[in-house]
N, C-alpha and C. Protein backbone atom coordinates (compact mmCIF):
# COMPACT_ATOMS: atom_id res chain seq x y z
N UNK A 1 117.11 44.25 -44.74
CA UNK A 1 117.94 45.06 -45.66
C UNK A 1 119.39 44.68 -45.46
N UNK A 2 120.07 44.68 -46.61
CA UNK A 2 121.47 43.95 -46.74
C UNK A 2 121.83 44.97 -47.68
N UNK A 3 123.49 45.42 -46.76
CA UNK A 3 124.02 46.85 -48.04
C UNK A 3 125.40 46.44 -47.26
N UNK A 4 126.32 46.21 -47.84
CA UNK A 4 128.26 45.90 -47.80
C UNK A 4 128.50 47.14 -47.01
N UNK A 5 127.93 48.51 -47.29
CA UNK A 5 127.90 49.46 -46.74
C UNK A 5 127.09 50.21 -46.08
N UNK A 6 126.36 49.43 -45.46
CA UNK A 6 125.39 49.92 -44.85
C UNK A 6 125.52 48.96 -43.23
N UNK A 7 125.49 49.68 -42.47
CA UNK A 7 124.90 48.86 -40.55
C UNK A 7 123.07 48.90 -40.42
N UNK A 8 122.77 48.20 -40.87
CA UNK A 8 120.69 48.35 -40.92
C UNK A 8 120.39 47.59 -39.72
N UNK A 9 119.45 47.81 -38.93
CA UNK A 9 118.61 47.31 -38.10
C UNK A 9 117.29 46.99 -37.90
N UNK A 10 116.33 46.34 -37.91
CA UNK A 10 114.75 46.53 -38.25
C UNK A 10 114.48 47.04 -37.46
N UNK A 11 113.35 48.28 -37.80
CA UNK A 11 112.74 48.94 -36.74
C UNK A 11 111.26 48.28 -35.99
N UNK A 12 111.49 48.22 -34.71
CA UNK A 12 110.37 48.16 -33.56
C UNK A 12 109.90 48.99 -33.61
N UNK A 13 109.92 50.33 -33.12
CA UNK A 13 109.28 51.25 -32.56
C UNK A 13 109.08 52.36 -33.59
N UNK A 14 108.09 52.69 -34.24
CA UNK A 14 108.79 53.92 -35.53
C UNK A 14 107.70 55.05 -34.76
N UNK A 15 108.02 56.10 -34.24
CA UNK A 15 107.76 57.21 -34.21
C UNK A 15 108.47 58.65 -34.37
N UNK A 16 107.72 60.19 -34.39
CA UNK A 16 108.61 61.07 -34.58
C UNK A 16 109.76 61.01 -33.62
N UNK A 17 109.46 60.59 -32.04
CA UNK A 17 110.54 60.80 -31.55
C UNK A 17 111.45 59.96 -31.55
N UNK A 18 111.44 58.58 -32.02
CA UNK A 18 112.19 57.88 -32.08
C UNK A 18 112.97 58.19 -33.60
N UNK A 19 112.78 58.72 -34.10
CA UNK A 19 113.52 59.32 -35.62
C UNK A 19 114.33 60.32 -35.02
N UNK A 20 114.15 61.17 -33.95
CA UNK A 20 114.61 62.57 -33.60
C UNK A 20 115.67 61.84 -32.96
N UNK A 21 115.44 60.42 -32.12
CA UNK A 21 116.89 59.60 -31.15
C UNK A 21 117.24 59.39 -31.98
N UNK A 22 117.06 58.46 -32.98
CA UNK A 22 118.19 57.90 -33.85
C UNK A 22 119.27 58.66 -34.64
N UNK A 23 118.64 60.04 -34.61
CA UNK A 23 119.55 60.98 -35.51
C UNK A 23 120.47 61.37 -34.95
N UNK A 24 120.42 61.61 -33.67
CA UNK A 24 121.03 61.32 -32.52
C UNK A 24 122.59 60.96 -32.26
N UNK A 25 122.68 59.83 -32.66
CA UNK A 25 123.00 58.51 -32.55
C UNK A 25 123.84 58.57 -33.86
N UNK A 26 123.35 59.09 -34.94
CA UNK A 26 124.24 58.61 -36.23
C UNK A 26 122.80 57.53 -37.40
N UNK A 27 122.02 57.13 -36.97
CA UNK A 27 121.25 57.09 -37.94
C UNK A 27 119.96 56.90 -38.70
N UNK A 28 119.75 56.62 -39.39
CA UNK A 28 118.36 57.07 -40.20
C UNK A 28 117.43 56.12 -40.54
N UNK A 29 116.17 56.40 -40.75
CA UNK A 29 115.19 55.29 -41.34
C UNK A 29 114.99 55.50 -42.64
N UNK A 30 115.29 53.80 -43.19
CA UNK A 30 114.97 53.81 -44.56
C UNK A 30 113.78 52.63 -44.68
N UNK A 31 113.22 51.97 -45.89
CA UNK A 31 112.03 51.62 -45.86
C UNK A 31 112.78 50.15 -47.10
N UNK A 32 112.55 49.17 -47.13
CA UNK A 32 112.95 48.37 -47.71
C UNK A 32 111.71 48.18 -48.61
N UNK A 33 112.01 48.47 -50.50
CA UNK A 33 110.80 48.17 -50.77
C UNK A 33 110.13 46.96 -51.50
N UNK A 34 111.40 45.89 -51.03
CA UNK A 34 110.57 44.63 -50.91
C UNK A 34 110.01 43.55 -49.98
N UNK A 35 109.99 44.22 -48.79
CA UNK A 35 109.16 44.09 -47.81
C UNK A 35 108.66 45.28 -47.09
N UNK A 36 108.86 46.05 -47.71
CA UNK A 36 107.86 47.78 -46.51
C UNK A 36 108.57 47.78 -45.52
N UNK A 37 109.26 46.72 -44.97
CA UNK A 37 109.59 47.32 -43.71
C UNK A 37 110.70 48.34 -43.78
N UNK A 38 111.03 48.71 -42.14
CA UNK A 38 111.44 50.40 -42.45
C UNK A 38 112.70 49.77 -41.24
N UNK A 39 114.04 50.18 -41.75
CA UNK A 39 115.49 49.64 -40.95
C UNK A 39 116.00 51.42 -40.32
N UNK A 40 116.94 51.50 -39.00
CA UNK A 40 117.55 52.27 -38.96
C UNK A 40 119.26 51.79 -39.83
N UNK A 41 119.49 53.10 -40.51
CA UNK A 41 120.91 53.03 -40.95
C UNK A 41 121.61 53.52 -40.40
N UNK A 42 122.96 52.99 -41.26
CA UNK A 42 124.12 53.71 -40.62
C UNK A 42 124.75 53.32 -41.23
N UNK A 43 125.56 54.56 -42.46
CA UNK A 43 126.67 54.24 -43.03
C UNK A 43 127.72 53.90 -42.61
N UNK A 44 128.96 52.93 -43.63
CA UNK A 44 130.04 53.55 -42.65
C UNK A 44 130.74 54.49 -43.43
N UNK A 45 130.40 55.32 -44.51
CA UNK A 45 131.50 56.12 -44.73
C UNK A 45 129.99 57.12 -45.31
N UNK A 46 129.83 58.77 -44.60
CA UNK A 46 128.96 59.24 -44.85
C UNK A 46 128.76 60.38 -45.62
N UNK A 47 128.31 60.89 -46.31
CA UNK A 47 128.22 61.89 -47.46
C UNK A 47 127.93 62.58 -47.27
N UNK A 48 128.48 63.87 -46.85
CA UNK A 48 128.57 65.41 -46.72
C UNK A 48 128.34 66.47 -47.46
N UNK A 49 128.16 67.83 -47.16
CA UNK A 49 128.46 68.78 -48.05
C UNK A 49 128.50 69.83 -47.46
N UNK A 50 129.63 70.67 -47.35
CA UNK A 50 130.06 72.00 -47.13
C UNK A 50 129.69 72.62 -46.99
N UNK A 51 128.96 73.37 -45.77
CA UNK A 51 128.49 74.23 -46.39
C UNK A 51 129.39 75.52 -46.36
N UNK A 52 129.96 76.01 -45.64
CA UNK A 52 130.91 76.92 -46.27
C UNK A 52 131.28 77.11 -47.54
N UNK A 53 131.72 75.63 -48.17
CA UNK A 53 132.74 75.94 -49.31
C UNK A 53 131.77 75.50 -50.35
N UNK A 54 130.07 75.29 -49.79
CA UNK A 54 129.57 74.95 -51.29
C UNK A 54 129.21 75.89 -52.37
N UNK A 55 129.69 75.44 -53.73
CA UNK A 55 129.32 76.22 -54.50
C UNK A 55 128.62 75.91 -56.03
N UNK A 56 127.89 75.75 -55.93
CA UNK A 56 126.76 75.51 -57.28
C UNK A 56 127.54 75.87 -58.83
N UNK A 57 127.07 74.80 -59.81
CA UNK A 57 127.45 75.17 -61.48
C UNK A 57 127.09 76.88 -61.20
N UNK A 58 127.68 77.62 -62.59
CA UNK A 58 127.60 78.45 -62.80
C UNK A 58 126.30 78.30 -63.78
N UNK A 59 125.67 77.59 -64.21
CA UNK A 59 124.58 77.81 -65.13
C UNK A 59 123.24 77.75 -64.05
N UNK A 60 123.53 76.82 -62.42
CA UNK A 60 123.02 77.35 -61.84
C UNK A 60 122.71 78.35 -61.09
N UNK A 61 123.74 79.19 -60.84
CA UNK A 61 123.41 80.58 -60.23
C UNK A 61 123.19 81.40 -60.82
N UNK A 62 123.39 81.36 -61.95
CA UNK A 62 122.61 81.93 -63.45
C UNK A 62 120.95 81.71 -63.13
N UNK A 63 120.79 80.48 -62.97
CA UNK A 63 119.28 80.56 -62.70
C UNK A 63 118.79 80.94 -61.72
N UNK A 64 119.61 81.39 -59.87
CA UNK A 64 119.28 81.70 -59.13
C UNK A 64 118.96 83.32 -59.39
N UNK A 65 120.48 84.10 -60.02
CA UNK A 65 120.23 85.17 -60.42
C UNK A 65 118.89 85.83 -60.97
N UNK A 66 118.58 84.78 -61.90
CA UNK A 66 117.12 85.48 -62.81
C UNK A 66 116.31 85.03 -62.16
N UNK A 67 115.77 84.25 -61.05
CA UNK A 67 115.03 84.15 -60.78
C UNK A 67 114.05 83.19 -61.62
N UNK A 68 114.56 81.87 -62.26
CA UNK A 68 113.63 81.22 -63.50
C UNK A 68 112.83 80.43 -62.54
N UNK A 69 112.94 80.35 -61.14
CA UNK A 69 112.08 79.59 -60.23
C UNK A 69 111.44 80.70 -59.10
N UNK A 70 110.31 80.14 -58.74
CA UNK A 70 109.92 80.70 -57.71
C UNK A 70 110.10 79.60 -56.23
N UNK A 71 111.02 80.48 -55.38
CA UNK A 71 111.52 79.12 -54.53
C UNK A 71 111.05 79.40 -52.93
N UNK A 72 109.95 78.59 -52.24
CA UNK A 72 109.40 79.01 -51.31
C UNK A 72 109.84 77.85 -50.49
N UNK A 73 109.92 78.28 -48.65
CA UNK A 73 110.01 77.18 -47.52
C UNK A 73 109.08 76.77 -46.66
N UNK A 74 108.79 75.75 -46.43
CA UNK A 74 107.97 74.76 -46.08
C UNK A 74 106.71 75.46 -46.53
N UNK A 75 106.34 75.50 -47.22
CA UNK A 75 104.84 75.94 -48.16
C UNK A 75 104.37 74.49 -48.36
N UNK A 76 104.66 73.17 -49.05
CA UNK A 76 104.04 72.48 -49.77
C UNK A 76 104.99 71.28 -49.19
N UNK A 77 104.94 71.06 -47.98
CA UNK A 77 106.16 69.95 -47.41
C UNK A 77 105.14 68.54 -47.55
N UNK A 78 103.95 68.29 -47.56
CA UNK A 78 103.35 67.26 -48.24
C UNK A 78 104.06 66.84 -49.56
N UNK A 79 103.23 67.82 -50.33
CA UNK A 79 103.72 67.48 -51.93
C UNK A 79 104.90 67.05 -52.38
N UNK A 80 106.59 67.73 -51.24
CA UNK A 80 107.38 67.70 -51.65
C UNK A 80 107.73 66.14 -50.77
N UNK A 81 107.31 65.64 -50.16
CA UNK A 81 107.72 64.28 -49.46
C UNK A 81 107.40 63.02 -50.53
N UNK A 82 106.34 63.55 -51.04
CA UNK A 82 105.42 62.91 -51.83
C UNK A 82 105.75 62.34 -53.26
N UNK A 83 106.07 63.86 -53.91
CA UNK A 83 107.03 63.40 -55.00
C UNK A 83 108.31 62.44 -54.71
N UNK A 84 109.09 62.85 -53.92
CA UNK A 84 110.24 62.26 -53.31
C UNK A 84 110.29 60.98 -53.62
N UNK A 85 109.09 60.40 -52.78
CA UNK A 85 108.63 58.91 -52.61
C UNK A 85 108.03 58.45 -54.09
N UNK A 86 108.04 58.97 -55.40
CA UNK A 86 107.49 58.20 -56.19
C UNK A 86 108.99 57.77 -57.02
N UNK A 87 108.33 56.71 -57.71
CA UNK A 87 109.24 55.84 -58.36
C UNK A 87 109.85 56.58 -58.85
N UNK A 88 111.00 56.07 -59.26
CA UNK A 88 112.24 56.61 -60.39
C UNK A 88 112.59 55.81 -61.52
N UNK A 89 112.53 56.16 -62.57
CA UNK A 89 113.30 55.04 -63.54
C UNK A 89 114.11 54.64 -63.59
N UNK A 90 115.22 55.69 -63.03
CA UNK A 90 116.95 54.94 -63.08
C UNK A 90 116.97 54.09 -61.58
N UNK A 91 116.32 54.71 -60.55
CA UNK A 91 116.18 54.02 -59.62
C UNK A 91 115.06 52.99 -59.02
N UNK A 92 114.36 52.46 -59.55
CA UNK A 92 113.22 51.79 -59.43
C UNK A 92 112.73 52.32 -57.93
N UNK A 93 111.54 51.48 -57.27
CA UNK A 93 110.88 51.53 -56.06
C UNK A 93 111.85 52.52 -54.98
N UNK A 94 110.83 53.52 -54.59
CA UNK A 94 111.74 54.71 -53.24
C UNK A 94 111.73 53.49 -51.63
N UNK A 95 112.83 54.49 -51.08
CA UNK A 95 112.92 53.53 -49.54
C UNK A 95 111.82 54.73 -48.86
N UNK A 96 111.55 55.52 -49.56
CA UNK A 96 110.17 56.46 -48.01
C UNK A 96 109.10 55.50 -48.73
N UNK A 97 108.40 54.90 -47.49
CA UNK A 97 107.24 54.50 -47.87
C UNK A 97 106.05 55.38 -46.51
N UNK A 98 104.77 54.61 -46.97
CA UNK A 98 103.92 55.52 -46.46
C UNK A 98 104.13 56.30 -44.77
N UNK A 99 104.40 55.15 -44.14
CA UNK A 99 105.16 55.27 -42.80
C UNK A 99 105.67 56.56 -42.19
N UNK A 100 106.54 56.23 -43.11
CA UNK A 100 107.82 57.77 -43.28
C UNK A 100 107.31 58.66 -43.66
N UNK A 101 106.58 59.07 -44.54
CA UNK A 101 105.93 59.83 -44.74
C UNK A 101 105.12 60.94 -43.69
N UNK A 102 104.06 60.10 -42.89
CA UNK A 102 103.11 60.56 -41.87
C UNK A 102 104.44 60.84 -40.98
N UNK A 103 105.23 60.48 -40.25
CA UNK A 103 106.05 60.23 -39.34
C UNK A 103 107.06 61.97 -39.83
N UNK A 104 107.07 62.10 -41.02
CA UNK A 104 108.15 62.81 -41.42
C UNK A 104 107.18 64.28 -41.13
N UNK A 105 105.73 64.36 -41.94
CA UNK A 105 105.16 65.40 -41.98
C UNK A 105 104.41 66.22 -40.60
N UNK A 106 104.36 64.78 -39.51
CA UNK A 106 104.47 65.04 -37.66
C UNK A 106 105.65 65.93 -37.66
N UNK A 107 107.39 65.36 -37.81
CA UNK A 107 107.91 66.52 -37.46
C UNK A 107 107.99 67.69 -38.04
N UNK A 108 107.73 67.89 -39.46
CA UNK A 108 107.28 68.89 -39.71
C UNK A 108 106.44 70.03 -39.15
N UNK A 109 105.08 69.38 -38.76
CA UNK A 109 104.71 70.12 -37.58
C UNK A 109 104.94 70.63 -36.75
N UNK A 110 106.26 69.77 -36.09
CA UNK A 110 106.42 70.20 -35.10
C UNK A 110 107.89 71.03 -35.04
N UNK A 111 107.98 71.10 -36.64
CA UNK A 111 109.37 72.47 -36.62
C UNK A 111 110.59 71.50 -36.86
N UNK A 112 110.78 70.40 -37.14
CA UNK A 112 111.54 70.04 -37.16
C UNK A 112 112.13 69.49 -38.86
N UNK A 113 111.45 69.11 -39.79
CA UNK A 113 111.53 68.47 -40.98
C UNK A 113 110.98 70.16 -41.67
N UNK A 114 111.97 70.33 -42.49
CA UNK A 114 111.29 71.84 -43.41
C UNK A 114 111.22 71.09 -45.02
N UNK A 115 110.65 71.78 -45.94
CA UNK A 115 111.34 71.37 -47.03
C UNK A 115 111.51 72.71 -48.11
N UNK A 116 112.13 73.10 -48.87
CA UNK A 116 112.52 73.92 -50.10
C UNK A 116 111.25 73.54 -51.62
N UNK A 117 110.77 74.05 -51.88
CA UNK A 117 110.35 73.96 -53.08
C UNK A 117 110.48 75.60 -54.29
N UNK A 118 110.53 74.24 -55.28
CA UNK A 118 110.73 75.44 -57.02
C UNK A 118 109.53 75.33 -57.64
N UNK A 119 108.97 76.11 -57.85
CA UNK A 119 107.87 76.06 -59.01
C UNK A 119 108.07 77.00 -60.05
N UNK A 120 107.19 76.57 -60.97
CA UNK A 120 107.46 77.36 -62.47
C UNK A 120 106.15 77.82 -62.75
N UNK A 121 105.78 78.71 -62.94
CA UNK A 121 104.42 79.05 -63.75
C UNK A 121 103.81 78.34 -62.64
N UNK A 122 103.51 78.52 -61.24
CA UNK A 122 102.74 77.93 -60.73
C UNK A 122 102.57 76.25 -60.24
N UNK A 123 103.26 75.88 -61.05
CA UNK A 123 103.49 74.08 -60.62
C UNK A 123 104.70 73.72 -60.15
N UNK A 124 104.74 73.13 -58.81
CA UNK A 124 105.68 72.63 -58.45
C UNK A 124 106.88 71.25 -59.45
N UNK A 125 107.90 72.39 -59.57
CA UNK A 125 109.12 72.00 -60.32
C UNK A 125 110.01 70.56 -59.59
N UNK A 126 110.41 71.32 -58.43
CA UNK A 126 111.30 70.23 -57.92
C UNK A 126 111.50 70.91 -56.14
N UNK A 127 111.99 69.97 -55.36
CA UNK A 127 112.25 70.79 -54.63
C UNK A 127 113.17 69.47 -53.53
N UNK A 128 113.36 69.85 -52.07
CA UNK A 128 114.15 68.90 -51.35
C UNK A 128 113.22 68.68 -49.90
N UNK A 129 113.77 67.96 -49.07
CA UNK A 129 112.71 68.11 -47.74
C UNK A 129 114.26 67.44 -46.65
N UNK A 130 114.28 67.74 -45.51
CA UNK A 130 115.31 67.13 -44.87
C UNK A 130 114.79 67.81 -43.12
N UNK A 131 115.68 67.40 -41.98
CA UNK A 131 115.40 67.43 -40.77
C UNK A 131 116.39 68.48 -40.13
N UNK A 132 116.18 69.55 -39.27
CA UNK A 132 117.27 70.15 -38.47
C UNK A 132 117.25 70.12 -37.52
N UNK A 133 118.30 69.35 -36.60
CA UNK A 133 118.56 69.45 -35.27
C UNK A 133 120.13 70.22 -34.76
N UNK A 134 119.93 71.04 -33.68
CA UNK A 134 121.16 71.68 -33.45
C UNK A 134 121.64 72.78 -34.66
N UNK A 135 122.59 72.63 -34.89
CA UNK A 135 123.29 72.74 -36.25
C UNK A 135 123.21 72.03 -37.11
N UNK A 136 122.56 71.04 -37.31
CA UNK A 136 123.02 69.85 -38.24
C UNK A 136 121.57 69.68 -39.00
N UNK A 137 121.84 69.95 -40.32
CA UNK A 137 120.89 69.72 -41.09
C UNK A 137 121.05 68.08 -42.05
N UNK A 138 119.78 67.41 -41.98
CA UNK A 138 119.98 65.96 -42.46
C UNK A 138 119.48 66.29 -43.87
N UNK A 139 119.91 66.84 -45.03
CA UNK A 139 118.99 66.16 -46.18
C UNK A 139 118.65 64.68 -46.83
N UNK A 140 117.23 64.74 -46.66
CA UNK A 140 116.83 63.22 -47.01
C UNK A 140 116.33 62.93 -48.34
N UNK A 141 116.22 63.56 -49.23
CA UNK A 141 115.99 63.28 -50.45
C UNK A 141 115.25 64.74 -51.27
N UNK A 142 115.65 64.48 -52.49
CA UNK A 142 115.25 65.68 -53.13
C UNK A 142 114.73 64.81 -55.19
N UNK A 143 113.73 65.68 -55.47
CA UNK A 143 113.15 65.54 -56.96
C UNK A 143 113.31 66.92 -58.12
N UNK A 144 113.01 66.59 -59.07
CA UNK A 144 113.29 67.25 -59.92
C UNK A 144 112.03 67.15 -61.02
N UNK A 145 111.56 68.14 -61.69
CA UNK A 145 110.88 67.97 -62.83
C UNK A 145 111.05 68.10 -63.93
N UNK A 146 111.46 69.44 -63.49
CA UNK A 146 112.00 70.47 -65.04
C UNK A 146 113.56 70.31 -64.05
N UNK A 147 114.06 70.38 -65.17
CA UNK A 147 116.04 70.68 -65.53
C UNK A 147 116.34 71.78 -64.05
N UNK A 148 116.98 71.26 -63.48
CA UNK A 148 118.05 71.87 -62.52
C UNK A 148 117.06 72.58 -61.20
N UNK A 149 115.46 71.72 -61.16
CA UNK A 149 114.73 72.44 -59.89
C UNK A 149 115.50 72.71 -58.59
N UNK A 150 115.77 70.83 -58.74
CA UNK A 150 116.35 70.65 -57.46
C UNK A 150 117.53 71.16 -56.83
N UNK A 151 118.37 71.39 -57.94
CA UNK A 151 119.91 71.97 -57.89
C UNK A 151 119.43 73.26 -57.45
N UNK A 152 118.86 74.36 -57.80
CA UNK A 152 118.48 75.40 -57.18
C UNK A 152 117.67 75.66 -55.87
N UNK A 153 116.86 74.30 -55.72
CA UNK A 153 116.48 74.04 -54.36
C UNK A 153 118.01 73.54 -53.23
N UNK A 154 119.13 73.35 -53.98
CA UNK A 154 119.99 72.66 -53.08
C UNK A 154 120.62 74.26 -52.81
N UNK A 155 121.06 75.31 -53.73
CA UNK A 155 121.74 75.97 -53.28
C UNK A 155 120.84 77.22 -52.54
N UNK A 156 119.37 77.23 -52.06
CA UNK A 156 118.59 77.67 -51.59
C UNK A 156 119.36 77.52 -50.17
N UNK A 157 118.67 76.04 -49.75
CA UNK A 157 119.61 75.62 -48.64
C UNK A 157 120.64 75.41 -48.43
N UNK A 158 121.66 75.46 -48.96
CA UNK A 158 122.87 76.29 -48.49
C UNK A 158 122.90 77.41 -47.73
N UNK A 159 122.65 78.73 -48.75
CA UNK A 159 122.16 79.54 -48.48
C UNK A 159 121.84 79.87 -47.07
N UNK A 160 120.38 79.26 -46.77
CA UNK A 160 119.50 79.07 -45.44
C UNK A 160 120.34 78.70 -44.56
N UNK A 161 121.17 77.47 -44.29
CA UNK A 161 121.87 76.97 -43.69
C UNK A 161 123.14 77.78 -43.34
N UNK A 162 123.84 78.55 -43.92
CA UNK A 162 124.95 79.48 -43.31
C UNK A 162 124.54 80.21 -42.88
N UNK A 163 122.68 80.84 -43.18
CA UNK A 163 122.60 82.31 -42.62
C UNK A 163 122.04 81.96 -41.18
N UNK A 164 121.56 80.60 -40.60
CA UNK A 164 120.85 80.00 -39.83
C UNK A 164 122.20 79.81 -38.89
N UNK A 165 123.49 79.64 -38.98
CA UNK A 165 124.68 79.05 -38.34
C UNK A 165 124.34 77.78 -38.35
N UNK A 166 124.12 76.85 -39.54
CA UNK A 166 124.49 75.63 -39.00
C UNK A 166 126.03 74.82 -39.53
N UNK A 167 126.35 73.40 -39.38
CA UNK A 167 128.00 73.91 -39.42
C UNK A 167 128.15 71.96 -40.07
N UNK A 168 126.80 71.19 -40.18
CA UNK A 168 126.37 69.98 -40.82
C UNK A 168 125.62 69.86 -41.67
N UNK A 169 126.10 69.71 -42.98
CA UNK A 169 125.03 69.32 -44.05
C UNK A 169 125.55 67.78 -44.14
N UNK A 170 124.35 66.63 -43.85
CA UNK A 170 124.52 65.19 -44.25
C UNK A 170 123.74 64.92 -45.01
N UNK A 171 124.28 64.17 -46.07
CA UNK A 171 123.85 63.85 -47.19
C UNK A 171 123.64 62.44 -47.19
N UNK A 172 124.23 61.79 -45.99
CA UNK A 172 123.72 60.34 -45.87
C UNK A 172 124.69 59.42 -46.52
N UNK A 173 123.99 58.72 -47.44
CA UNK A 173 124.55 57.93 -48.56
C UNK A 173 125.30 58.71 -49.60
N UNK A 174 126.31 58.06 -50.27
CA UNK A 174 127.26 58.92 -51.71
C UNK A 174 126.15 58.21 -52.20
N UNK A 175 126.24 58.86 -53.78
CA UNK A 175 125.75 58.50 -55.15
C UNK A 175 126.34 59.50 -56.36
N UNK A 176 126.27 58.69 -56.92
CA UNK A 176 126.62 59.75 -58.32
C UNK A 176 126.43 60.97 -58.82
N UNK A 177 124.79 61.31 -58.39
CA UNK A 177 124.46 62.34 -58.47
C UNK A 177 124.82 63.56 -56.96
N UNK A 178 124.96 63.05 -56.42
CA UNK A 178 125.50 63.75 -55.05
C UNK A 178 127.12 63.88 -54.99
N UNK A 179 127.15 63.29 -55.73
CA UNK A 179 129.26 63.29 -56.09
C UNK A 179 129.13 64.62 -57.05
N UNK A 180 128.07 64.05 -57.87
CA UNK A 180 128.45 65.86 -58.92
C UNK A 180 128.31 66.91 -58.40
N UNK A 181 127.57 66.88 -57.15
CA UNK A 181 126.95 68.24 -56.76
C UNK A 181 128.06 68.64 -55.61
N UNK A 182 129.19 67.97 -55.23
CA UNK A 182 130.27 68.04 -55.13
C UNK A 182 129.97 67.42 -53.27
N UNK A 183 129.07 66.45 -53.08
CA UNK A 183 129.65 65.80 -52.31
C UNK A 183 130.86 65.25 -52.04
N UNK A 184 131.10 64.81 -50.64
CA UNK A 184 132.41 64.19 -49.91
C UNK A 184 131.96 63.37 -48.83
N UNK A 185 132.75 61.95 -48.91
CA UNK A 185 132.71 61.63 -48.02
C UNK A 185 133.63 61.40 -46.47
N UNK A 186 133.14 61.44 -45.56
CA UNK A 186 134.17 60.70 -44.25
C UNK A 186 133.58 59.58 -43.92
N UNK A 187 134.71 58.80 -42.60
CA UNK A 187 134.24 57.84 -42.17
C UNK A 187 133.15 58.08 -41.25
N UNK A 188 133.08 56.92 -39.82
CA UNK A 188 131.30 56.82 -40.03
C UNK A 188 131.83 57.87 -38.34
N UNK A 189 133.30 57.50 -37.96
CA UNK A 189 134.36 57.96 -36.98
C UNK A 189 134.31 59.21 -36.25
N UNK A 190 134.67 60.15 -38.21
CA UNK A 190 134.77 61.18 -38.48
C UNK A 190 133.26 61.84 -38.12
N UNK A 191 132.19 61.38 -38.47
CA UNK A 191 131.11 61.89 -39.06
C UNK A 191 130.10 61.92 -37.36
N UNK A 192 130.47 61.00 -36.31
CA UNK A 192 129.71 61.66 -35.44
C UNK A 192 130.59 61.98 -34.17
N UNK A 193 131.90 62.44 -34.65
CA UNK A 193 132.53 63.87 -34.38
C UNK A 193 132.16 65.41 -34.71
N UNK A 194 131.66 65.25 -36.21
CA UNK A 194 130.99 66.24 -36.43
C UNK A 194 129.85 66.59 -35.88
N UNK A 195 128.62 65.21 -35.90
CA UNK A 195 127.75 65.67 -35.62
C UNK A 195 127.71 65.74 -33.98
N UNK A 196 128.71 65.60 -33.25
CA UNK A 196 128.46 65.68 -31.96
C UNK A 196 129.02 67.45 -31.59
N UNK A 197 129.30 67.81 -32.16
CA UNK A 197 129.78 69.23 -32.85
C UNK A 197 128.64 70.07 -32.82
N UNK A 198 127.78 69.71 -34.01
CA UNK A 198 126.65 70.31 -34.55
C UNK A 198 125.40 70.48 -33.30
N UNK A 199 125.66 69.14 -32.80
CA UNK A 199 123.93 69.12 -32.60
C UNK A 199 124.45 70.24 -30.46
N UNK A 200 125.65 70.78 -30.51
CA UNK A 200 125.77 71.57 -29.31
C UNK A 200 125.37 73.09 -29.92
N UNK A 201 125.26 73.22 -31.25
CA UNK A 201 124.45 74.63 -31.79
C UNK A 201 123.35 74.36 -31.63
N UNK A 202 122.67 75.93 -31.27
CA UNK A 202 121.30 76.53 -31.99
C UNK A 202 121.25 76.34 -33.09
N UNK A 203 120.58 75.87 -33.71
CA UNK A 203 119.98 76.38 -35.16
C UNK A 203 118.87 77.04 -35.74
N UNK A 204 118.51 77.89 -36.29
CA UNK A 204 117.75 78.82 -36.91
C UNK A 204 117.83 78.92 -38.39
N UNK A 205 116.33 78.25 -38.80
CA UNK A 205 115.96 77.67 -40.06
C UNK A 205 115.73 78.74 -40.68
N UNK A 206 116.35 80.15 -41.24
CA UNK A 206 115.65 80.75 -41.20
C UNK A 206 115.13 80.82 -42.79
């Protein structure tokens, strides 16, 4: 894997606990999907989000208000990894491949990977899945079905995340769509200052 902005490494060893060190450390496994194989990253400039100061469209808290989703935690953390990992049109082939997957739904088990889901009438809408250590919550990717699942799955966890004390939301990589939702970035400097911050909290997922 080759990214101008990216530090990648190929991974040797892929297990849960070796995902739990690297996070550690500053960074993450992604899955290259023209060879499967799976690199640790490391940005250098990393994408954040507030949680203090986050605050959702108003047409979304409109939808939180009424309740147009039914929004449950770690209920369906398969399904929601799952979707995650399928193709995208604007984005072709996902970096979770099967690997990540099994590896992701171990820490799940073991309390560590939660995920948020929306459903509508019974079918899962959209939802997010990400890792908490310390204070520091990693979101690793999130889907959408119907219009604004995920956005209401994002300000779920918010939510969760201030009432839990945690004091890191990483968002990893910028993108466009994470710029609207009012990501920010720092350097890579800045960023495990923070997380060396975070990961000296408790956290409570709650």
């Amino acid at each position: 894997m080759r990214h101008g902005t990216i530090a990648a490494h190929r991974v040797v060893m892929f297990g849960a606990d070796e995902v739990l060190r690297a996070y550690l450390h500053g960074y993450f496994p992604m899955s290259d999907p023209s060879d499967d194989l799976i690199y640790w990253c490391r940005p250098h400039r990393r994408a954040l989000f507030s949680i203090d100061a986050y605050r959702s469209s108003r047409s979304v808290r409109r939808l939180v208000r009424r309740g147009e989703f039914e929004v449950s935690v770690d209920r369906a953390f398969h399904s929601v990894i799952t979707a995650c990992a399928a193709p995208r049109r604007s984005e072709g082939e996902s970096w979770i491949n099967q690997d990540i997957i099994a590896v992701y739904c171990e820490l799940h088990e073991r309390g560590f990977a939660h995920s948020i889901e929306c459903y509508r009438d019974g079918v899962l809408a959209g939802g997010l899945y990400g890792l908490g250590i310390g204070g520091a919550f990693f979101g690793e990717s999130m889907f959408t079905r119907v219009a604004n699942a995920s956005k209401v799955a994002l300000q779920h966890l918010v939510d969760r995340l201030r009432r839990g004390g945690f004091i890191l939301l990483d968002a990893q990589i910028m993108n466009p769509h994470l710029e609207s939702l009012g990501a920010f970035e720092v350097s890579h400097e800045r960023y495990m200052e923070l997380l060396a911050e975070a990961l000296q909290k408790k956290n409570c997922f709650l």
